[in-house]
PDB file of N, CA and C in Angstrom:
ATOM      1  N   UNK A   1      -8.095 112.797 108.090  1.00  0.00           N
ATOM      2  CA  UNK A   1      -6.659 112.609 108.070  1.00  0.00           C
ATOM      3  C   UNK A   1      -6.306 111.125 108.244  1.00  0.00           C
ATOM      4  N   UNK A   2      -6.887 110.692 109.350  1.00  0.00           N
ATOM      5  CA  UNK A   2      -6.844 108.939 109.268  1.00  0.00           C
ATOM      6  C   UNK A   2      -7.141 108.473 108.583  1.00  0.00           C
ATOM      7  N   UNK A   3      -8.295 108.405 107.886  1.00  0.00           N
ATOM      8  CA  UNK A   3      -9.166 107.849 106.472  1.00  0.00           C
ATOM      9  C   UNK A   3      -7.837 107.955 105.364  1.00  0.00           C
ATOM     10  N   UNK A   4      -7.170 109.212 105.275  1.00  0.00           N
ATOM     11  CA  UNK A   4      -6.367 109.180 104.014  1.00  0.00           C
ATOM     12  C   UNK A   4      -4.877 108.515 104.322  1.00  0.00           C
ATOM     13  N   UNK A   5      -4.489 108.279 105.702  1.00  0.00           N
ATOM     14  CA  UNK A   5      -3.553 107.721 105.351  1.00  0.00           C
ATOM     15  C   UNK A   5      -3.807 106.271 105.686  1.00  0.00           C
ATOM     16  N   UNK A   6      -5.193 105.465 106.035  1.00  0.00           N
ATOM     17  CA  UNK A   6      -5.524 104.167 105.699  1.00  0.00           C
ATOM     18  C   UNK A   6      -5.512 103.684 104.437  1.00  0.00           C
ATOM     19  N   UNK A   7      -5.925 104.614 103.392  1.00  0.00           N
ATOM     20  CA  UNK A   7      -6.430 104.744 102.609  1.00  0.00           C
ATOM     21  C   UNK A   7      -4.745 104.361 101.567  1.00  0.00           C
ATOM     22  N   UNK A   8      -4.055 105.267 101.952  1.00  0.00           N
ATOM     23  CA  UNK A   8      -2.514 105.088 101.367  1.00  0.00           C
ATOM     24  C   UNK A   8      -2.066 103.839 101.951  1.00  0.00           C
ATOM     25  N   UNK A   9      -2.285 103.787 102.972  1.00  0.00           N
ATOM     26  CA  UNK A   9      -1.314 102.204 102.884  1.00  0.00           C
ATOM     27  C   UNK A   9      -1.917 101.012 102.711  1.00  0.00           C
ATOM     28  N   UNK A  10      -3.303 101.296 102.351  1.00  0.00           N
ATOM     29  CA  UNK A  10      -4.134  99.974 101.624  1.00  0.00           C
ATOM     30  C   UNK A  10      -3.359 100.170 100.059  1.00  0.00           C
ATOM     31  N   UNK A  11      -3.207 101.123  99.507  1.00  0.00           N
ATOM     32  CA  UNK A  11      -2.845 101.491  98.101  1.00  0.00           C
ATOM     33  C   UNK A  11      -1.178 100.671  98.000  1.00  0.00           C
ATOM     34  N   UNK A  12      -0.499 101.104  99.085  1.00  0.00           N
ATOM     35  CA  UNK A  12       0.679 100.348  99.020  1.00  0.00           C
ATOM     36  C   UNK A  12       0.941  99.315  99.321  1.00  0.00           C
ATOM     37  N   UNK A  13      -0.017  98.675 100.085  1.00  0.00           N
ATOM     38  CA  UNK A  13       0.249  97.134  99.944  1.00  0.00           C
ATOM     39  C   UNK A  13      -0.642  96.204  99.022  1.00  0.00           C
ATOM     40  N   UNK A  14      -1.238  96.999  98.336  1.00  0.00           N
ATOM     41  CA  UNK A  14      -2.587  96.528  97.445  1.00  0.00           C
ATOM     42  C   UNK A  14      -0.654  96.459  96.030  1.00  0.00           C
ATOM     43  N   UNK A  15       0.320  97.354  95.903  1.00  0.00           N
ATOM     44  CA  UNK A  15       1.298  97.327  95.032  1.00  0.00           C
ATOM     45  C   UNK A  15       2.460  95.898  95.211  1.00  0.00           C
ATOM     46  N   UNK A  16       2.044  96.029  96.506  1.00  0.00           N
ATOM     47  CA  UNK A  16       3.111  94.127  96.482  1.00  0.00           C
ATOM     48  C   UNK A  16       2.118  93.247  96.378  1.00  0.00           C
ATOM     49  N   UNK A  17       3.063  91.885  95.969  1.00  0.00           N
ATOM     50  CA  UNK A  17       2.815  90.881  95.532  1.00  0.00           C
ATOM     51  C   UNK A  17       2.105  90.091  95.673  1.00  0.00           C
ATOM     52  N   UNK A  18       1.435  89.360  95.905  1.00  0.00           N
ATOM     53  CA  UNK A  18       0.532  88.296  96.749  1.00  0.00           C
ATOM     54  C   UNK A  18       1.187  87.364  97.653  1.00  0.00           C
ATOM     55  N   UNK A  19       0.766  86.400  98.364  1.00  0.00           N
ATOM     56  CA  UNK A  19       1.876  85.671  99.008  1.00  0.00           C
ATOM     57  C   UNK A  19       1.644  84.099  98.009  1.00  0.00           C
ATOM     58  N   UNK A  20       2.430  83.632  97.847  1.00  0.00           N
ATOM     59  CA  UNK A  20       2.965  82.213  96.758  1.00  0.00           C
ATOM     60  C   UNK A  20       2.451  81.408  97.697  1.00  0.00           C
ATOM     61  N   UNK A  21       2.234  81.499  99.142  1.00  0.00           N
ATOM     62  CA  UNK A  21       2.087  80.003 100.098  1.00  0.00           C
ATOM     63  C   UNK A  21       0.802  80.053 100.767  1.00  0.00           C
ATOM     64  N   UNK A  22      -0.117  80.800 100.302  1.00  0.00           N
ATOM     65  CA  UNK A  22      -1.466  80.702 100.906  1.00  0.00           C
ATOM     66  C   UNK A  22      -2.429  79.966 100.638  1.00  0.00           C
ATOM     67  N   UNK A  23      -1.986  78.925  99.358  1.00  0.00           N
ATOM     68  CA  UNK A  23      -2.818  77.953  99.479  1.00  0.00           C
ATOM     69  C   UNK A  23      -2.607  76.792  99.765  1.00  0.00           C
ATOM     70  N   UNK A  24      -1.385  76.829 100.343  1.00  0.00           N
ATOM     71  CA  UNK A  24      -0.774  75.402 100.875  1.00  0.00           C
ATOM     72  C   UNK A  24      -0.719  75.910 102.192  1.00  0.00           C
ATOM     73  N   UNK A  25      -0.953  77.055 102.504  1.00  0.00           N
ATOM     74  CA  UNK A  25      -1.204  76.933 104.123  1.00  0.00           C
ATOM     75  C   UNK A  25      -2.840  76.601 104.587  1.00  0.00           C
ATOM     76  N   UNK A  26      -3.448  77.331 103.603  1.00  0.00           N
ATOM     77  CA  UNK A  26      -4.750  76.858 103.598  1.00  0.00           C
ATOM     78  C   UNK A  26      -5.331  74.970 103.578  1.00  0.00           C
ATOM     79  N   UNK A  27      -4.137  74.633 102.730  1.00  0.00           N
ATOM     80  CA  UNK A  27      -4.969  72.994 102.703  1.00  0.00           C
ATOM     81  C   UNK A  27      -4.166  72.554 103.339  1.00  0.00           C
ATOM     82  N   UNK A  28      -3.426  73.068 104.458  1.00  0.00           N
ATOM     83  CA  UNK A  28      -2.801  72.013 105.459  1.00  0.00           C
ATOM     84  C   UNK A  28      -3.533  72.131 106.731  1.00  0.00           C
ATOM     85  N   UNK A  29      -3.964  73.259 106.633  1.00  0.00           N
ATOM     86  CA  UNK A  29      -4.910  73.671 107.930  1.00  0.00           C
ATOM     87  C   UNK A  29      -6.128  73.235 107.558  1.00  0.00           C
ATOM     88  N   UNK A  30      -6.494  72.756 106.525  1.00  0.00           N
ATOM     89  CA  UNK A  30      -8.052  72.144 106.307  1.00  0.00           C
ATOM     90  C   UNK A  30      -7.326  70.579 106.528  1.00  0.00           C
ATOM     91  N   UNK A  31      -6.647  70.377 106.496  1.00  0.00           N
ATOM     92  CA  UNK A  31      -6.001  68.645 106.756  1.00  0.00           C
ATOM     93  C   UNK A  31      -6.138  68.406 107.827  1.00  0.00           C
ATOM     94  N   UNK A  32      -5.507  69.271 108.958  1.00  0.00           N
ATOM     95  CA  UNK A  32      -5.416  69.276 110.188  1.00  0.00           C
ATOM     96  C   UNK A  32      -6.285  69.354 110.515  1.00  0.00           C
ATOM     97  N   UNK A  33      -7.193  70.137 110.605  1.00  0.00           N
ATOM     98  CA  UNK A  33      -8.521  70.571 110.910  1.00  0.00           C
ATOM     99  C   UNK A  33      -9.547  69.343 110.996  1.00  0.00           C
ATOM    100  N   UNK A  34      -9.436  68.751 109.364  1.00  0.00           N
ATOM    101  CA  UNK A  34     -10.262  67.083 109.432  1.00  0.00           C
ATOM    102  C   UNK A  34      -9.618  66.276 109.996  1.00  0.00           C
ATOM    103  N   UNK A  35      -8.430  65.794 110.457  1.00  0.00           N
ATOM    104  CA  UNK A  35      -8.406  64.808 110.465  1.00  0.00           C
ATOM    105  C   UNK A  35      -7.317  64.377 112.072  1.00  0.00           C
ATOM    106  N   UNK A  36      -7.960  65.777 112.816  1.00  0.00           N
ATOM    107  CA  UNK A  36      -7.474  66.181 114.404  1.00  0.00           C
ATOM    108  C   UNK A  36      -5.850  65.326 114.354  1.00  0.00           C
ATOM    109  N   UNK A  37      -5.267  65.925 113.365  1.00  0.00           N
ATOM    110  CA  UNK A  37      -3.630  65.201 113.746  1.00  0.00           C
ATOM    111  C   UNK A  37      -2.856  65.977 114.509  1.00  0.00           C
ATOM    112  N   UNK A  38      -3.085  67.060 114.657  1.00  0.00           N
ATOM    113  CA  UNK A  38      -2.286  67.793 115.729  1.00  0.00           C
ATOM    114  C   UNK A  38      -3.003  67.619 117.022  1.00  0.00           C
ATOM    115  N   UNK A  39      -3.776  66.729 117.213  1.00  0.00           N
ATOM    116  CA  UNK A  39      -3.975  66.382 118.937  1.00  0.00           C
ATOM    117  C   UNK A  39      -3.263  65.102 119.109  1.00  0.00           C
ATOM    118  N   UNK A  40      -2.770  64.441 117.829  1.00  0.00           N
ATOM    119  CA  UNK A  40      -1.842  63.594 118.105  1.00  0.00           C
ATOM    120  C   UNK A  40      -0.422  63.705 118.577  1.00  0.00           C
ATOM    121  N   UNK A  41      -0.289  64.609 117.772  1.00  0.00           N
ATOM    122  CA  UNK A  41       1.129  65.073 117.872  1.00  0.00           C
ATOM    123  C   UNK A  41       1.386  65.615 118.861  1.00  0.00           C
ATOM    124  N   UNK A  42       0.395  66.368 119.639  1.00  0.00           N
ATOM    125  CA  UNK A  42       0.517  67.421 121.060  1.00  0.00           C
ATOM    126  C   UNK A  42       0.407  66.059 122.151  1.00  0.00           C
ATOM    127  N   UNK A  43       0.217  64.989 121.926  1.00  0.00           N
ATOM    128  CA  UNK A  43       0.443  64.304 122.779  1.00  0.00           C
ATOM    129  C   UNK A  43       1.699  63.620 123.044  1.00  0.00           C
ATOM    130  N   UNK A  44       2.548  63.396 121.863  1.00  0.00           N
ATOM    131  CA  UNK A  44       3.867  63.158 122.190  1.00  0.00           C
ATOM    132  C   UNK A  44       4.958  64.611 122.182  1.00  0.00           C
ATOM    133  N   UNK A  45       4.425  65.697 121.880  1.00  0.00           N
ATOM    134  CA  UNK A  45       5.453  66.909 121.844  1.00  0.00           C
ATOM    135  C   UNK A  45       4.208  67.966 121.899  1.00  0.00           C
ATOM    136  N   UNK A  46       4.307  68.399 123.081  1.00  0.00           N
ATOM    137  CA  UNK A  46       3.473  69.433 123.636  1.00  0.00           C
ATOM    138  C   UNK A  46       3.545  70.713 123.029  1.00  0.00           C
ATOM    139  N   UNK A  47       3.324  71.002 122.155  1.00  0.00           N
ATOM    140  CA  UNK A  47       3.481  72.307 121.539  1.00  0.00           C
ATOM    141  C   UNK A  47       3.211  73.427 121.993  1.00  0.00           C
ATOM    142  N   UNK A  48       1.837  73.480 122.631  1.00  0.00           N
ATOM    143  CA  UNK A  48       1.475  74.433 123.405  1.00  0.00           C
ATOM    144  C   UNK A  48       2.080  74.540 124.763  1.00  0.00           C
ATOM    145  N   UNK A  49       2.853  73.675 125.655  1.00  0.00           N
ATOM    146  CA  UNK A  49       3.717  74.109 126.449  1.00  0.00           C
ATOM    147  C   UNK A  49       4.773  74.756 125.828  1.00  0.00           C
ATOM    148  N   UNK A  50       5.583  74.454 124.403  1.00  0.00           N
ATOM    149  CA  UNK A  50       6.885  74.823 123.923  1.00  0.00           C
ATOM    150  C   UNK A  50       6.304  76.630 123.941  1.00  0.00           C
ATOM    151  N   UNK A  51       4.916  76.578 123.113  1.00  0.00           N
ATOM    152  CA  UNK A  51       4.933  77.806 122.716  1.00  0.00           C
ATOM    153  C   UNK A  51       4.865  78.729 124.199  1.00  0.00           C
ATOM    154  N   UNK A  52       4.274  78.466 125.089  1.00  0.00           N
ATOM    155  CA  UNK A  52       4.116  79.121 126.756  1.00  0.00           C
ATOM    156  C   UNK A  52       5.391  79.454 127.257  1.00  0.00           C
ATOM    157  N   UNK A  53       6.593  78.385 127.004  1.00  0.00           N
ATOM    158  CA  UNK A  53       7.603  78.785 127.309  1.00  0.00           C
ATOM    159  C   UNK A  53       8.623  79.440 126.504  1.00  0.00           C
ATOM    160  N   UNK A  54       8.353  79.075 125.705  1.00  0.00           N
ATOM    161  CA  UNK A  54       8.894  80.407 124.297  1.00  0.00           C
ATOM    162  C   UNK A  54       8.221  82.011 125.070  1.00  0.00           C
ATOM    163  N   UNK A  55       7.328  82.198 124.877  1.00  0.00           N
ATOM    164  CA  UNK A  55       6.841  83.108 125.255  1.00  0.00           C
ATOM    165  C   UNK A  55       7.138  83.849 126.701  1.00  0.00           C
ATOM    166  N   UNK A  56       7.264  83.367 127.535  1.00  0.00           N
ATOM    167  CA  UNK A  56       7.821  83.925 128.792  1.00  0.00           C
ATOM    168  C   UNK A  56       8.962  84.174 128.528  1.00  0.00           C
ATOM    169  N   UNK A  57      10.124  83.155 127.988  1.00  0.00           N
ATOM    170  CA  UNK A  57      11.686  83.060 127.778  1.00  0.00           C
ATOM    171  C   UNK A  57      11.730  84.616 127.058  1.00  0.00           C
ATOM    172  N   UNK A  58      11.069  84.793 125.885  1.00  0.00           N
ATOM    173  CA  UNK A  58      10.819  86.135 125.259  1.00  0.00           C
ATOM    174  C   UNK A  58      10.984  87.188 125.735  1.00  0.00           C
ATOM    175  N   UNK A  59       9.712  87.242 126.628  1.00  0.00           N
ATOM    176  CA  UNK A  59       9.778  88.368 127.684  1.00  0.00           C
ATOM    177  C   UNK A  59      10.538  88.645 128.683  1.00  0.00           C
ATOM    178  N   UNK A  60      11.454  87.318 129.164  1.00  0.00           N
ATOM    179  CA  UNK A  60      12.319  87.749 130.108  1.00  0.00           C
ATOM    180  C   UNK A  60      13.441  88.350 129.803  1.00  0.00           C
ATOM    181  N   UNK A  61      13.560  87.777 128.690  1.00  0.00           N
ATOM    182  CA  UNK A  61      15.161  88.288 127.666  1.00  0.00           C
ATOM    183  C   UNK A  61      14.703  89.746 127.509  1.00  0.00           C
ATOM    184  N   UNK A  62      13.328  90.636 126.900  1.00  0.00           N
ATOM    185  CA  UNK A  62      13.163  91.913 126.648  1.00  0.00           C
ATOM    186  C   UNK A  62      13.443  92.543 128.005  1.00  0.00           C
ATOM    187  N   UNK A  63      12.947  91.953 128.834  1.00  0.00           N
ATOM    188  CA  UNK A  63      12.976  92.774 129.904  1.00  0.00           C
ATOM    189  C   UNK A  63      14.382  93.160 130.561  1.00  0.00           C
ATOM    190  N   UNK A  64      14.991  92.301 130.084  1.00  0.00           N
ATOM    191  CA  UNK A  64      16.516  92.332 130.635  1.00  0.00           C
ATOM    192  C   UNK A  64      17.145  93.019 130.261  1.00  0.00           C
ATOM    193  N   UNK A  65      16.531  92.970 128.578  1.00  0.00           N
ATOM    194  CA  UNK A  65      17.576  94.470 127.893  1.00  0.00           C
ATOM    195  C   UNK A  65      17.390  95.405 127.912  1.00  0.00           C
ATOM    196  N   UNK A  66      15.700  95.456 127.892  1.00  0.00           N
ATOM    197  CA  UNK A  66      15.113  96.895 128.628  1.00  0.00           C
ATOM    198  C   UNK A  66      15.920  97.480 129.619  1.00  0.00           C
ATOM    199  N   UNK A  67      16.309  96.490 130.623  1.00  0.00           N
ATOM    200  CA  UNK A  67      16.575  97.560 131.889  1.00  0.00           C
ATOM    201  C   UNK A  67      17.995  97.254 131.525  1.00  0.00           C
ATOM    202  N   UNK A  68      19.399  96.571 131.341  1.00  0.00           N
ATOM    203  CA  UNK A  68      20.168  96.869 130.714  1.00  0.00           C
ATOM    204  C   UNK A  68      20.422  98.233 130.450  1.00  0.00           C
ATOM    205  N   UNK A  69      19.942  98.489 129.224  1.00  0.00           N
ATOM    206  CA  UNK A  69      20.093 100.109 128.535  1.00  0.00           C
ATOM    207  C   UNK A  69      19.822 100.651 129.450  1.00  0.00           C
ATOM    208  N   UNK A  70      18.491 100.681 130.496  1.00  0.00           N
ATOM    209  CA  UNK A  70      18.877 101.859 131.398  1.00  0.00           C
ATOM    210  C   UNK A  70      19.246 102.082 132.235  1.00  0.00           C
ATOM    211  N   UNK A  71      19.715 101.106 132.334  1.00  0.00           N
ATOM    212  CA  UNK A  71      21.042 101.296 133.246  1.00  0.00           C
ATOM    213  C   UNK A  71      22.101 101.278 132.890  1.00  0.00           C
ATOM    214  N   UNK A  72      22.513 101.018 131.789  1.00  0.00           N
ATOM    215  CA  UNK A  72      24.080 101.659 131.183  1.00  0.00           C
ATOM    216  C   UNK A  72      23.783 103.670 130.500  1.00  0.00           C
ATOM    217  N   UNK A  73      22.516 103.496 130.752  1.00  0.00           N
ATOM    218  CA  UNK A  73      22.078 105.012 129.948  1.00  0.00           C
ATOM    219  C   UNK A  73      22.126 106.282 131.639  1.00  0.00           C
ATOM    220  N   UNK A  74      22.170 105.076 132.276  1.00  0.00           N
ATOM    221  CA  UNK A  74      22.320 106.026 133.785  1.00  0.00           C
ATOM    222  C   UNK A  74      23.561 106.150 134.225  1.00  0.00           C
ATOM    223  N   UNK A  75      24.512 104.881 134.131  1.00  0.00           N
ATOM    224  CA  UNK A  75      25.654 105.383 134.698  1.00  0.00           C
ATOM    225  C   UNK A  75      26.231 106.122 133.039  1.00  0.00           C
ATOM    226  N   UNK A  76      25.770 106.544 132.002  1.00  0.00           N
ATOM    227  CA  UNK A  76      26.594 106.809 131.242  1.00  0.00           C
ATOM    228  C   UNK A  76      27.570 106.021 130.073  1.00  0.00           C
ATOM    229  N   UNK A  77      27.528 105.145 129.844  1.00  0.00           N
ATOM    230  CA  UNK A  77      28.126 104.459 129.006  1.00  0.00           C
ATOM    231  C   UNK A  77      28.125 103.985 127.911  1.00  0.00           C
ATOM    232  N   UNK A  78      28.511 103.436 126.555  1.00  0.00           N
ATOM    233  CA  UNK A  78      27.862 103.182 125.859  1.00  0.00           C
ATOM    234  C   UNK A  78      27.583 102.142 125.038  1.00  0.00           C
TER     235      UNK A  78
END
């Protein structure tokens, strides 16, 4: 039963398109890759802090609405 519906949604995405930007994502990441410019750049704009705090900010906002709803779903409201 799993096998066949892997099986179907390999079939349906095997029916869309390809993606147009995979080889310019590919040779920017082989750029980067040679020629370590994003350890430059992380030294004047920390990216990996932005992304850490993106990421918490994320979760705090879900969590808020999480409990939000249930608590407007407790007193009733809508």
């Amino acid at each position: 039963m799993v096998d066949s519906i892997i099986e179907f949604v390999k079939k349906v995405l095997s029916l869309l398109p390809q993606d147009p930007f995979t080889e310019y994502i590919d040779m920017a990441a082989e750029y980067f890759a040679d020629q370590k410019v994003m350890g430059y750049i992380n030294y004047f704009v920390p990216i990996g802090l932005f992304v850490e705090i993106s990421k918490r900010w994320i979760i705090a906002v879900g969590v808020y609405i999480v409990v939000r709803v249930i608590v407007k779903s407790l007193k009733g409201e809508k």
